[in-house]
N, C-alpha and C. Protein backbone atom coordinates (compact mmCIF):
# COMPACT_ATOMS: atom_id res chain seq x y z
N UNK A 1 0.85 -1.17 0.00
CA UNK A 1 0.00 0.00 0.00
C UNK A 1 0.89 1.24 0.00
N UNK A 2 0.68 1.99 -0.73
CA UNK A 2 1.57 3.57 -0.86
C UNK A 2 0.61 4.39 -0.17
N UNK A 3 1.57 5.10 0.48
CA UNK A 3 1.52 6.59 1.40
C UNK A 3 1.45 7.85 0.67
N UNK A 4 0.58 8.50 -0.11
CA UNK A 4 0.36 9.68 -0.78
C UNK A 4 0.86 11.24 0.22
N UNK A 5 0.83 10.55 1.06
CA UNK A 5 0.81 12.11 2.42
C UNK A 5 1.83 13.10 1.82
N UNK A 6 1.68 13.79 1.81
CA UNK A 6 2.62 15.05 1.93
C UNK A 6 3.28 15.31 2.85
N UNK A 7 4.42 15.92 3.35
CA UNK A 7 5.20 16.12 4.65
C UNK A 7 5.27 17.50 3.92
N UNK A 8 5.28 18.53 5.07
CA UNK A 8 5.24 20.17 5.01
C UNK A 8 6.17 20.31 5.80
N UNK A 9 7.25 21.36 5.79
CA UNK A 9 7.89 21.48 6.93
C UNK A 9 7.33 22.39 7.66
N UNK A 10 7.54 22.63 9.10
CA UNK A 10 6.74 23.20 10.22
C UNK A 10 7.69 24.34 9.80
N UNK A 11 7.02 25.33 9.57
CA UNK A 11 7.97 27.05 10.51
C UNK A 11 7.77 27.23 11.52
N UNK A 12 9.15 27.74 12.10
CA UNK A 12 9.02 28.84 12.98
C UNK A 12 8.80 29.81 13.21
N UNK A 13 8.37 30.97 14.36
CA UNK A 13 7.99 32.24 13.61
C UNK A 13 9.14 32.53 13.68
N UNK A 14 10.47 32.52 13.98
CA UNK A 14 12.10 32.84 13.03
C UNK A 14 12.13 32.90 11.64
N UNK A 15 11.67 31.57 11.36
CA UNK A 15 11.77 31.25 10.12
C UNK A 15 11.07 32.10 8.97
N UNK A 16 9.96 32.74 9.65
CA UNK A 16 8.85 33.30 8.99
C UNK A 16 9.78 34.82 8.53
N UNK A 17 9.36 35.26 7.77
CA UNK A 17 10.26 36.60 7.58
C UNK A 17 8.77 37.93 7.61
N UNK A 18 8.44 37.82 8.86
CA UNK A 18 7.74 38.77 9.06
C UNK A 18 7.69 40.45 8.13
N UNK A 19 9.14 40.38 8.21
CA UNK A 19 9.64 42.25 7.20
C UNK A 19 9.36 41.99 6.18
N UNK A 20 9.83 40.79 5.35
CA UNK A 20 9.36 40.85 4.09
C UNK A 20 7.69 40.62 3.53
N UNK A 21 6.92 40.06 4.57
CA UNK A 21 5.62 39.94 4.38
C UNK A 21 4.91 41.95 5.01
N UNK A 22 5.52 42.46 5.44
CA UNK A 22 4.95 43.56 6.29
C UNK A 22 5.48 44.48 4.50
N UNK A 23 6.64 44.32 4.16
CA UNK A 23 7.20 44.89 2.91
C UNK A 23 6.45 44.64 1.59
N UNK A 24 6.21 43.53 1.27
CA UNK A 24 4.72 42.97 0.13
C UNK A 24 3.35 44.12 0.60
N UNK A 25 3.24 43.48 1.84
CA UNK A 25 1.77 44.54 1.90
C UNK A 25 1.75 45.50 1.61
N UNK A 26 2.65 46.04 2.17
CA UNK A 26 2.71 47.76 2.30
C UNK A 26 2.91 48.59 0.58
N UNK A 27 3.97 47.43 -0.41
CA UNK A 27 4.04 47.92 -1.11
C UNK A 27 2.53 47.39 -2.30
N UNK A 28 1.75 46.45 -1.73
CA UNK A 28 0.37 46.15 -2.56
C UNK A 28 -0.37 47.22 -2.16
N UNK A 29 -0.57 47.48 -1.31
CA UNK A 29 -1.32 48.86 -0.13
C UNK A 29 -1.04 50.02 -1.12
N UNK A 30 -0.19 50.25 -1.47
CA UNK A 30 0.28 51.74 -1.74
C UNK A 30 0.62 51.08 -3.29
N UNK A 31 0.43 50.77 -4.41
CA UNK A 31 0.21 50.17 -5.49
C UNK A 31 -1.13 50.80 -5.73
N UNK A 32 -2.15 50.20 -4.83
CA UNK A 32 -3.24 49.69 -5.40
C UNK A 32 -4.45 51.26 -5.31
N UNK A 33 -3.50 52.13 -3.95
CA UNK A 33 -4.15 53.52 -3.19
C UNK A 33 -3.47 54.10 -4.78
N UNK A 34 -2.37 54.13 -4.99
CA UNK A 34 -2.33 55.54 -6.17
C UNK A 34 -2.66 54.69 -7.63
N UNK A 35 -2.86 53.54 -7.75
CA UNK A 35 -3.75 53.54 -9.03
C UNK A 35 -5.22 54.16 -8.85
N UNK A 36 -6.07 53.63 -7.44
CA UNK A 36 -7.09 54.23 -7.35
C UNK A 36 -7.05 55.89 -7.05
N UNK A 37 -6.28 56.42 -7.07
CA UNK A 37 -6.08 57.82 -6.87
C UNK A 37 -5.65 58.85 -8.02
N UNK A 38 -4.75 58.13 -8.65
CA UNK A 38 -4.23 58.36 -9.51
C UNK A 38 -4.85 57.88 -11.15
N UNK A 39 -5.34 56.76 -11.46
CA UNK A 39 -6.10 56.13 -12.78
C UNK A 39 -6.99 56.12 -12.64
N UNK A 40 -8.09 55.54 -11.75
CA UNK A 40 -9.09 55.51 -11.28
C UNK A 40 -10.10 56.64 -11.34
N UNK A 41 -9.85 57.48 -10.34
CA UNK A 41 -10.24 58.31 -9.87
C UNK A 41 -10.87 59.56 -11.00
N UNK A 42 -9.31 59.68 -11.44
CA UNK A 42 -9.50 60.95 -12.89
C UNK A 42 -10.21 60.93 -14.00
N UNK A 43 -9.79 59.45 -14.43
CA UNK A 43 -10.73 58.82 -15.30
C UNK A 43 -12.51 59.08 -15.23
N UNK A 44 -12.86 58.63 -14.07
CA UNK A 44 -14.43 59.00 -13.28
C UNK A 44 -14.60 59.91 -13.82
N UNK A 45 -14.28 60.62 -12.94
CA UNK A 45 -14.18 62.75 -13.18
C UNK A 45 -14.07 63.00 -14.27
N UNK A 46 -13.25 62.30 -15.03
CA UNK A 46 -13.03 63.07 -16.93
C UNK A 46 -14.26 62.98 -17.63
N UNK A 47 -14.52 61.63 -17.30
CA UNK A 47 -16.21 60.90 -17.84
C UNK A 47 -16.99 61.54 -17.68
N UNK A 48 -17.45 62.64 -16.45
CA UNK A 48 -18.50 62.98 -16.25
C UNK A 48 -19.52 62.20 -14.75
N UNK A 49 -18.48 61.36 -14.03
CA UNK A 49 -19.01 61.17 -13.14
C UNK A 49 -20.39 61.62 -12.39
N UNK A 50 -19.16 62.75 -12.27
CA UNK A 50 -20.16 63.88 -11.07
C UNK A 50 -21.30 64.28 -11.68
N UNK A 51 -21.64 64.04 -13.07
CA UNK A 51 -23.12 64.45 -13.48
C UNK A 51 -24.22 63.26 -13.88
N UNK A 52 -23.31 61.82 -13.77
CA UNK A 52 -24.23 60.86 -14.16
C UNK A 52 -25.08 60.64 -13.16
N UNK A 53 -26.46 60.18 -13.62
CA UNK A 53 -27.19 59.37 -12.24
C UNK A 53 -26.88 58.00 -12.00
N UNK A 54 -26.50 58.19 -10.80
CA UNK A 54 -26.35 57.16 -9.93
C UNK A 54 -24.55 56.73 -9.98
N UNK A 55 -24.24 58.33 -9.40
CA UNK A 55 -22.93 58.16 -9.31
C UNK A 55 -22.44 57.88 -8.00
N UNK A 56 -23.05 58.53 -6.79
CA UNK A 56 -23.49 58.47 -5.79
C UNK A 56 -23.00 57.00 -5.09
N UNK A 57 -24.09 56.01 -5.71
CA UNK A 57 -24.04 54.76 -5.31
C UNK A 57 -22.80 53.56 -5.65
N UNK A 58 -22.15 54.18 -7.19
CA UNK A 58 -20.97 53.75 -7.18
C UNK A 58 -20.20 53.91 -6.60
N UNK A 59 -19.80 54.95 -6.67
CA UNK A 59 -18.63 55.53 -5.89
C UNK A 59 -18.51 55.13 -4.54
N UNK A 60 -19.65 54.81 -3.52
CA UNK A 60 -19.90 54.23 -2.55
C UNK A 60 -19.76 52.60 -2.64
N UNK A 61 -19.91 51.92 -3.71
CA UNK A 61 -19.67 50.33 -3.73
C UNK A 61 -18.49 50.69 -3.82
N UNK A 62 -17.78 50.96 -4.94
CA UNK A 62 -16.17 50.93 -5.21
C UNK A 62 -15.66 51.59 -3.72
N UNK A 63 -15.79 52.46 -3.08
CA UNK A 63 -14.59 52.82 -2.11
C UNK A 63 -15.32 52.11 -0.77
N UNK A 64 -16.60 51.81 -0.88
CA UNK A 64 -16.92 50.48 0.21
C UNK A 64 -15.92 49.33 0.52
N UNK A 65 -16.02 48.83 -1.05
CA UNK A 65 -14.71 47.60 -1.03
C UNK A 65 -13.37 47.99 -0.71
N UNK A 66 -12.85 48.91 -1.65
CA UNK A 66 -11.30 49.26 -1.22
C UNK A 66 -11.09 49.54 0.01
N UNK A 67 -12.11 50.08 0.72
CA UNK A 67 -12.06 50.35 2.48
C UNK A 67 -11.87 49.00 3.07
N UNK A 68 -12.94 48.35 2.58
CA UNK A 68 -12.77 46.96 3.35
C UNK A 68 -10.94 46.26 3.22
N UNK A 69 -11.04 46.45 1.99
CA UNK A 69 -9.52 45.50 1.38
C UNK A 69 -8.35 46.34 2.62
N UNK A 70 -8.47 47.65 2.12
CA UNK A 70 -7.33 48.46 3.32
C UNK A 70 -7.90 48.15 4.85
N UNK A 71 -9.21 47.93 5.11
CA UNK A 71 -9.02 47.57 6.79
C UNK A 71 -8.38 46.03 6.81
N UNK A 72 -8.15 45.64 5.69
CA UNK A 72 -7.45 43.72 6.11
C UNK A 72 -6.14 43.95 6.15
N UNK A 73 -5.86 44.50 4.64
CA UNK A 73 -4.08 44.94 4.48
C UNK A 73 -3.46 45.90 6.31
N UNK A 74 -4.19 46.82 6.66
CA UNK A 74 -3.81 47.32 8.12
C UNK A 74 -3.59 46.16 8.93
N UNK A 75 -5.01 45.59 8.78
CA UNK A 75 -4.99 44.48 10.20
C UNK A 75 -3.61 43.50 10.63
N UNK A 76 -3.29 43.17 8.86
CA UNK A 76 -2.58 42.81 8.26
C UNK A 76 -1.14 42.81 8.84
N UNK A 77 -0.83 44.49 8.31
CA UNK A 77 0.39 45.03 8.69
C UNK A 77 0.58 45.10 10.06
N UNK A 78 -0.29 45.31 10.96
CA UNK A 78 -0.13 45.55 12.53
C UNK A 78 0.22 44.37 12.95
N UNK A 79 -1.00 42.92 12.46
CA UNK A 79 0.11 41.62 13.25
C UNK A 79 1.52 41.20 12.71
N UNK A 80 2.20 41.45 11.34
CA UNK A 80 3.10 41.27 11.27
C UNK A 80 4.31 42.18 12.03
N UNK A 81 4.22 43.86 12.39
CA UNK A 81 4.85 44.34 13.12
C UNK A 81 4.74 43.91 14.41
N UNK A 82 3.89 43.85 15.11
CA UNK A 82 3.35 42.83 16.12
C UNK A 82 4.40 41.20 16.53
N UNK A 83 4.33 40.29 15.46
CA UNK A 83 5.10 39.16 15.05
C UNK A 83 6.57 39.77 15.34
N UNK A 84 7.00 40.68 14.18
CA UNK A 84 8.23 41.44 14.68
C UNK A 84 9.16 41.32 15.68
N UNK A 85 7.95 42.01 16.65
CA UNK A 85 8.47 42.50 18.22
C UNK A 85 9.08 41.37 18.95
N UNK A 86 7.89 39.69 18.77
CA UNK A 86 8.54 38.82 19.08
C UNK A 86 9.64 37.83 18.98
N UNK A 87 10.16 38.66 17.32
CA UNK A 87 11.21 37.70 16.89
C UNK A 87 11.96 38.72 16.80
N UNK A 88 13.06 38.49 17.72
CA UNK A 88 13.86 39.63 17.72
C UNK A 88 15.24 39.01 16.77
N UNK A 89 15.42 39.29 15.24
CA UNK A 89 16.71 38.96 14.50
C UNK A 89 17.70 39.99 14.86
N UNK A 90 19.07 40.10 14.57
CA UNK A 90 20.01 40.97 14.47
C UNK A 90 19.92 42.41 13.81
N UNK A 91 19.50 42.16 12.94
CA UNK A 91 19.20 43.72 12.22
C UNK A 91 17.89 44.10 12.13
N UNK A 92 16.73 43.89 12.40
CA UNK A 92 15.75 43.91 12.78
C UNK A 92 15.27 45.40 13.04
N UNK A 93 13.96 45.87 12.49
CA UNK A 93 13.39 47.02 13.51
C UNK A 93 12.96 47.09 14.71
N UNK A 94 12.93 45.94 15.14
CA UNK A 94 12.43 45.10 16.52
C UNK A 94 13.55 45.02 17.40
N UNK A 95 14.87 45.66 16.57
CA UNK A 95 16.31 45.17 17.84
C UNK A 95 16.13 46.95 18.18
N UNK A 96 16.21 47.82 17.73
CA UNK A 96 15.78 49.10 18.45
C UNK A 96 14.99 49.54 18.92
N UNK A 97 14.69 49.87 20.13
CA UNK A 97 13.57 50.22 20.80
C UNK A 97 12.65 51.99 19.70
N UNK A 98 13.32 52.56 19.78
CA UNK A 98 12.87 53.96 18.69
C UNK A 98 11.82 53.01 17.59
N UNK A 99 13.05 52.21 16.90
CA UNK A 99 12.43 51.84 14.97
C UNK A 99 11.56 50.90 15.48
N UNK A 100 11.31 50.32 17.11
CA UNK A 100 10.37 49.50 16.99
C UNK A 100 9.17 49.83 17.65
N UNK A 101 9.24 51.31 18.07
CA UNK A 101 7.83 51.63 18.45
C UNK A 101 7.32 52.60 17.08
N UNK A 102 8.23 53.22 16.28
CA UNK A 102 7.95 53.81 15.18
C UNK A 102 7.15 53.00 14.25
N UNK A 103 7.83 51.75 14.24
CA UNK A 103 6.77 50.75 13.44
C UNK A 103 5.29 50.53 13.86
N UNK A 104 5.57 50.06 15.12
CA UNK A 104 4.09 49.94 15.76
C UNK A 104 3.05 51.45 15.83
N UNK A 105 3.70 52.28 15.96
CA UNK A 105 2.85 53.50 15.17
C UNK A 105 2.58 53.81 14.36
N UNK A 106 3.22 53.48 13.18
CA UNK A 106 3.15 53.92 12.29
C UNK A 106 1.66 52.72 11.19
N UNK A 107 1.93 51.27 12.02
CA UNK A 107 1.22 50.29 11.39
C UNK A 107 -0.31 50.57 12.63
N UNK A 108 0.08 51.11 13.83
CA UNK A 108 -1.19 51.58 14.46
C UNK A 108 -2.27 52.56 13.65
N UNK A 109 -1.43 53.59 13.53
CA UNK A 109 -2.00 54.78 12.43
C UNK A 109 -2.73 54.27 11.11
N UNK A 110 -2.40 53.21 10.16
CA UNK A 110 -2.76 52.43 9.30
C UNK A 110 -3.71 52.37 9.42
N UNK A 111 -4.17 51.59 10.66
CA UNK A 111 -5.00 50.84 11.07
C UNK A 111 -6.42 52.04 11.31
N UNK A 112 -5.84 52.97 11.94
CA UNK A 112 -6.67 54.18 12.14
C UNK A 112 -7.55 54.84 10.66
N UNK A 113 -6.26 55.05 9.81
CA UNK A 113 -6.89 55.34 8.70
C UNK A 113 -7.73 54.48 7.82
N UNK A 114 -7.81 53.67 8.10
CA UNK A 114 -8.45 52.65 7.31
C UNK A 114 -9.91 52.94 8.02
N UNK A 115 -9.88 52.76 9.21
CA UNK A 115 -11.38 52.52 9.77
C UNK A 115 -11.98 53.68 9.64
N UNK A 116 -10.97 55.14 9.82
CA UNK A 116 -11.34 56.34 9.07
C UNK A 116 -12.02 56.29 8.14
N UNK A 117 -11.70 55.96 7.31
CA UNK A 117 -12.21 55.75 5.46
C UNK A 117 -13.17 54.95 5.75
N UNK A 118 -13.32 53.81 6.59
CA UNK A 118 -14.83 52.80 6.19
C UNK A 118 -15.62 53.34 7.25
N UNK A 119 -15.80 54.09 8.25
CA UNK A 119 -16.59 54.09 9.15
C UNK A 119 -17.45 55.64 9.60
N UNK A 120 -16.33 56.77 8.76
CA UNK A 120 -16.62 58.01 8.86
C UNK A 120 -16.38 58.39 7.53
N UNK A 121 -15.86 58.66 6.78
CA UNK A 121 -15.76 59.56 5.42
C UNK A 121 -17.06 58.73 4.38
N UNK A 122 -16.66 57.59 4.08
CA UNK A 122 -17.47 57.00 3.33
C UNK A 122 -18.48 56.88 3.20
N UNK A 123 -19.38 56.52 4.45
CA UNK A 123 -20.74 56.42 4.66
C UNK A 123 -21.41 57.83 5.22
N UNK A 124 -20.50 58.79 5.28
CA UNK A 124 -20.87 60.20 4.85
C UNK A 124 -21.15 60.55 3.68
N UNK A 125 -20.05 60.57 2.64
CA UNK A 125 -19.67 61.26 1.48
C UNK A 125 -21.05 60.26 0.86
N UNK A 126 -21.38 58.95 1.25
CA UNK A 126 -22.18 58.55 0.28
C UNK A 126 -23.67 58.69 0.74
N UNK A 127 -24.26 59.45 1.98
CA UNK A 127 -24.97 59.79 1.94
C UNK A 127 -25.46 61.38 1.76
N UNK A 128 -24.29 61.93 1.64
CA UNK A 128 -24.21 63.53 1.01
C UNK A 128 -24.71 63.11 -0.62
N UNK A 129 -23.84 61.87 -1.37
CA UNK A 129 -23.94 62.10 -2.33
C UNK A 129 -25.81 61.24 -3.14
N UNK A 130 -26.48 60.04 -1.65
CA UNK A 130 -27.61 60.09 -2.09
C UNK A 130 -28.68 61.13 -2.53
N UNK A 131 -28.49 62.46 -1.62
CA UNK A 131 -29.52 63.60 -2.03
C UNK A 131 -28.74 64.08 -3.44
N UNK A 132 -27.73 63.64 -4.14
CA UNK A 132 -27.50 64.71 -5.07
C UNK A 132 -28.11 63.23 -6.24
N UNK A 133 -28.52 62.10 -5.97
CA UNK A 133 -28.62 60.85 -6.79
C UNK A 133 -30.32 60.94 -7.32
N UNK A 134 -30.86 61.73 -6.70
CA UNK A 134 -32.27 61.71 -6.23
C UNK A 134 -32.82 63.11 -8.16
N UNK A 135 -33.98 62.31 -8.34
CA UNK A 135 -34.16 62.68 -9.58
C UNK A 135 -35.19 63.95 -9.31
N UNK A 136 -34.91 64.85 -10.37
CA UNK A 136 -36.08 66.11 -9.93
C UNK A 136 -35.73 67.15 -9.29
N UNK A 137 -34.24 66.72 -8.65
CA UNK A 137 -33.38 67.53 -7.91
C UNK A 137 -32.41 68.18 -8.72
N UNK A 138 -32.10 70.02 -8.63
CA UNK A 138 -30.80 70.52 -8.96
C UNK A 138 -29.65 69.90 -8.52
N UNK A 139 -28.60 69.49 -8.77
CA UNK A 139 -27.60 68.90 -8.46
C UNK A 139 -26.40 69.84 -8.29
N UNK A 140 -26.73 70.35 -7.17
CA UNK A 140 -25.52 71.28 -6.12
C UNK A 140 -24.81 70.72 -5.40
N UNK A 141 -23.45 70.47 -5.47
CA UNK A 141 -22.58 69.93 -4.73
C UNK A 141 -22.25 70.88 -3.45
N UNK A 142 -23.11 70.00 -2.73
CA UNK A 142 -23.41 71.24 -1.04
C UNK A 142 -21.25 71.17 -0.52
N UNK A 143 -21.03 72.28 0.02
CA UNK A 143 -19.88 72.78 0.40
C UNK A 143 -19.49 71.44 1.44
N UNK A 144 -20.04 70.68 2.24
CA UNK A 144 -19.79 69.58 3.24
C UNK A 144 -18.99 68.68 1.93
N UNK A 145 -19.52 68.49 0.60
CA UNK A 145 -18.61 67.34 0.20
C UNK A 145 -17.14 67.91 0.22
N UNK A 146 -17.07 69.17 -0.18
CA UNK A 146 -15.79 69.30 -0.53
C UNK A 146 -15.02 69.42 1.05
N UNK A 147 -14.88 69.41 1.97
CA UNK A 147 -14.54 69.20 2.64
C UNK A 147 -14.32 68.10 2.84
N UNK A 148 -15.49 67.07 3.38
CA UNK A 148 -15.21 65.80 3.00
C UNK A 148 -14.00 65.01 1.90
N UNK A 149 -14.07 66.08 0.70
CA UNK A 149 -12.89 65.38 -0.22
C UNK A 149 -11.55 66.22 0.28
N UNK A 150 -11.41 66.81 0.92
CA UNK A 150 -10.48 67.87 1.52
C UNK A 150 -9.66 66.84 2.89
N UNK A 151 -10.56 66.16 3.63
CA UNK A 151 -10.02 65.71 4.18
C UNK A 151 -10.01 64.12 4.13
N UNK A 152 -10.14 63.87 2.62
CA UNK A 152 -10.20 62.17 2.10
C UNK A 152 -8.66 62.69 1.98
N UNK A 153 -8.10 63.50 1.14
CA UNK A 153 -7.24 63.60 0.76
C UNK A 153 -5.93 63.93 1.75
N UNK A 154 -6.35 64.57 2.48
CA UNK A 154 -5.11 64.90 3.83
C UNK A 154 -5.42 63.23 4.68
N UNK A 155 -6.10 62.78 4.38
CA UNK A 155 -5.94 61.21 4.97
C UNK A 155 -4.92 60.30 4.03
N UNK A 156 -5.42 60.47 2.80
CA UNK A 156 -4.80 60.04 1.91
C UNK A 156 -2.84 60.16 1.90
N UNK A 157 -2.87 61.69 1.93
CA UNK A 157 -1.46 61.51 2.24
C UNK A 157 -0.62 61.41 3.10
N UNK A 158 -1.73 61.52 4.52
CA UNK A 158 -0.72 60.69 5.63
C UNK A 158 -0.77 59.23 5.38
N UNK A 159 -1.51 58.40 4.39
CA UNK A 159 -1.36 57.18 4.67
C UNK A 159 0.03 56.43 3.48
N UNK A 160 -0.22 57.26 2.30
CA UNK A 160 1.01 57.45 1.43
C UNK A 160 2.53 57.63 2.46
N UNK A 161 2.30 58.59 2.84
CA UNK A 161 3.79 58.72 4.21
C UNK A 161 4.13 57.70 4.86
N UNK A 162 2.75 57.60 5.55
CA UNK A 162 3.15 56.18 6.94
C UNK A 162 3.98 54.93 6.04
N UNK A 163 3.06 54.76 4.96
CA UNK A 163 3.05 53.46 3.88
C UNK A 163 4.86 53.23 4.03
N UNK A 164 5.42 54.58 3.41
CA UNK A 164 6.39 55.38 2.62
C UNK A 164 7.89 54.80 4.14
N UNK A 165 7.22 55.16 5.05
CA UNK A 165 8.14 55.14 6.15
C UNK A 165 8.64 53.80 6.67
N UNK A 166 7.36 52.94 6.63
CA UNK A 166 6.85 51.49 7.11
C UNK A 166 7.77 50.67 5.87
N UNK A 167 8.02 50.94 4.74
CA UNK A 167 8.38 50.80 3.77
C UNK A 167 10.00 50.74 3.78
N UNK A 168 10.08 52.22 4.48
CA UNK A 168 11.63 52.42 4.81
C UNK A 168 12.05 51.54 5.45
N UNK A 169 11.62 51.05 6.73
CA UNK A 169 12.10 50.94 7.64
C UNK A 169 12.44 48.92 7.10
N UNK A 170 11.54 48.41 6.95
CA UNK A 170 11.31 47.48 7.03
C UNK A 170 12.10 46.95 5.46
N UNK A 171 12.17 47.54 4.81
CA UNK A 171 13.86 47.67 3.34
C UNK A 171 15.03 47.90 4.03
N UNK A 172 15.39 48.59 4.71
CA UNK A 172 16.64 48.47 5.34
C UNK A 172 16.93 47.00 6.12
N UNK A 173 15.90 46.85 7.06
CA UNK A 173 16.34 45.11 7.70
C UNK A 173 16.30 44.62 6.39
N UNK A 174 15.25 44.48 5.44
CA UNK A 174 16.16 43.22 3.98
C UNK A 174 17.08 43.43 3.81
N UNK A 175 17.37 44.64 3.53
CA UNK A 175 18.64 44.72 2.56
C UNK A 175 20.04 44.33 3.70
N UNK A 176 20.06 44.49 5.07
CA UNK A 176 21.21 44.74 6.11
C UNK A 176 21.36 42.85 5.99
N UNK A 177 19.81 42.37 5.86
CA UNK A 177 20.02 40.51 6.44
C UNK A 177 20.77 40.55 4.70
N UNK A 178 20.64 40.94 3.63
CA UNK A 178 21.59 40.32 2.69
C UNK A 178 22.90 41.03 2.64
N UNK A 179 23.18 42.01 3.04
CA UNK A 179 24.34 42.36 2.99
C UNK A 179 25.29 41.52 4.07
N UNK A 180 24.69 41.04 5.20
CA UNK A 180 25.40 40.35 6.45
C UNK A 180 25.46 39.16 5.65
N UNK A 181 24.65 38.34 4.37
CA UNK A 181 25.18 37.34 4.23
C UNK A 181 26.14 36.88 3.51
N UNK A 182 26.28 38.40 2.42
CA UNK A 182 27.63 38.19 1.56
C UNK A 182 28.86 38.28 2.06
């Protein structure tokens, strides 16, 4: 009789390379924020968004989801800085006390902005933008949205920064574990 089983090897969380998984996210995170910011976004607006009916409700599915996706990628990033703390390697952001509470702030803050975006801006902006969806109605973009997009955007680029920093920090331990091995 033959044994089909598979044997997996067990990791450790040593083994696990926490930086480089915290380094993937961060750089899918911030990929995926300036295509939607950057391609996305303009595109809408060039089209005529803001005058179609039932723009309102898109714009609310589409940044519904991307909210959701960025509250996982945060959740994400916080247990791997988290993981971090407990595996303390040699070059590590986790061997300095500074780069290792900077991390944990900086992946705290993440975390902040994210729930920002799904829990307050969004389900604002998309019920500002139901009265403008509504037929029979002049379509005045009341002064609250632009604010609202005033401070999507000053969210936006603290989360570009944090991304930017989290990014830094966590490229230097790669690059220090391959330079120690040549």
């Amino acid at each position: 009789m033959t044994n089909f089983a598979l044997s997996f090897p067990k990791l450790s969380p040593r083994q696990f390379a926490w930086d480089s998984a915290v380094l993937f996210l961060a750089v899918f995170w911030l990929g995926g924020s300036l295509i939607l910011d950057f391609v996305v976004m303009p595109m809408l607006y060039m089209s005529g968004m803001m005058t179609a009916p039932g723009f309102a409700s898109a714009g609310y599915s589409l940044f519904e989801l991307f909210n959701h996706v960025e509250m996982l990628l945060s959740g994400l990033i916080l247990t791997g800085v988290l993981a971090m703390r407990q595996a303390h390697a040699d070059c590590s952001v986790e061997v300095s006390g500074s780069r290792s509470r900077w991390a944990l702030f900086l992946a705290g803050s993440l975390v902040a902005i994210a729930l920002t975006y799904t829990y307050v801006l969004t389900p604002y902006m998309g019920s500002i933008g139901i009265v403008l969806d509504m037929p029979g109605i002049i379509h005045i973009v009341p002064s609250s949205m632009d604010w609202m997009h005033g401070a999507y955007w000053l969210l936006e680029a603290a989360k570009v920064l944090t991304l930017g920093f989290l990014l830094r920090l966590c490229y230097s331990d790669i690059a220090a574990q391959f330079s120690r091995q040549n």
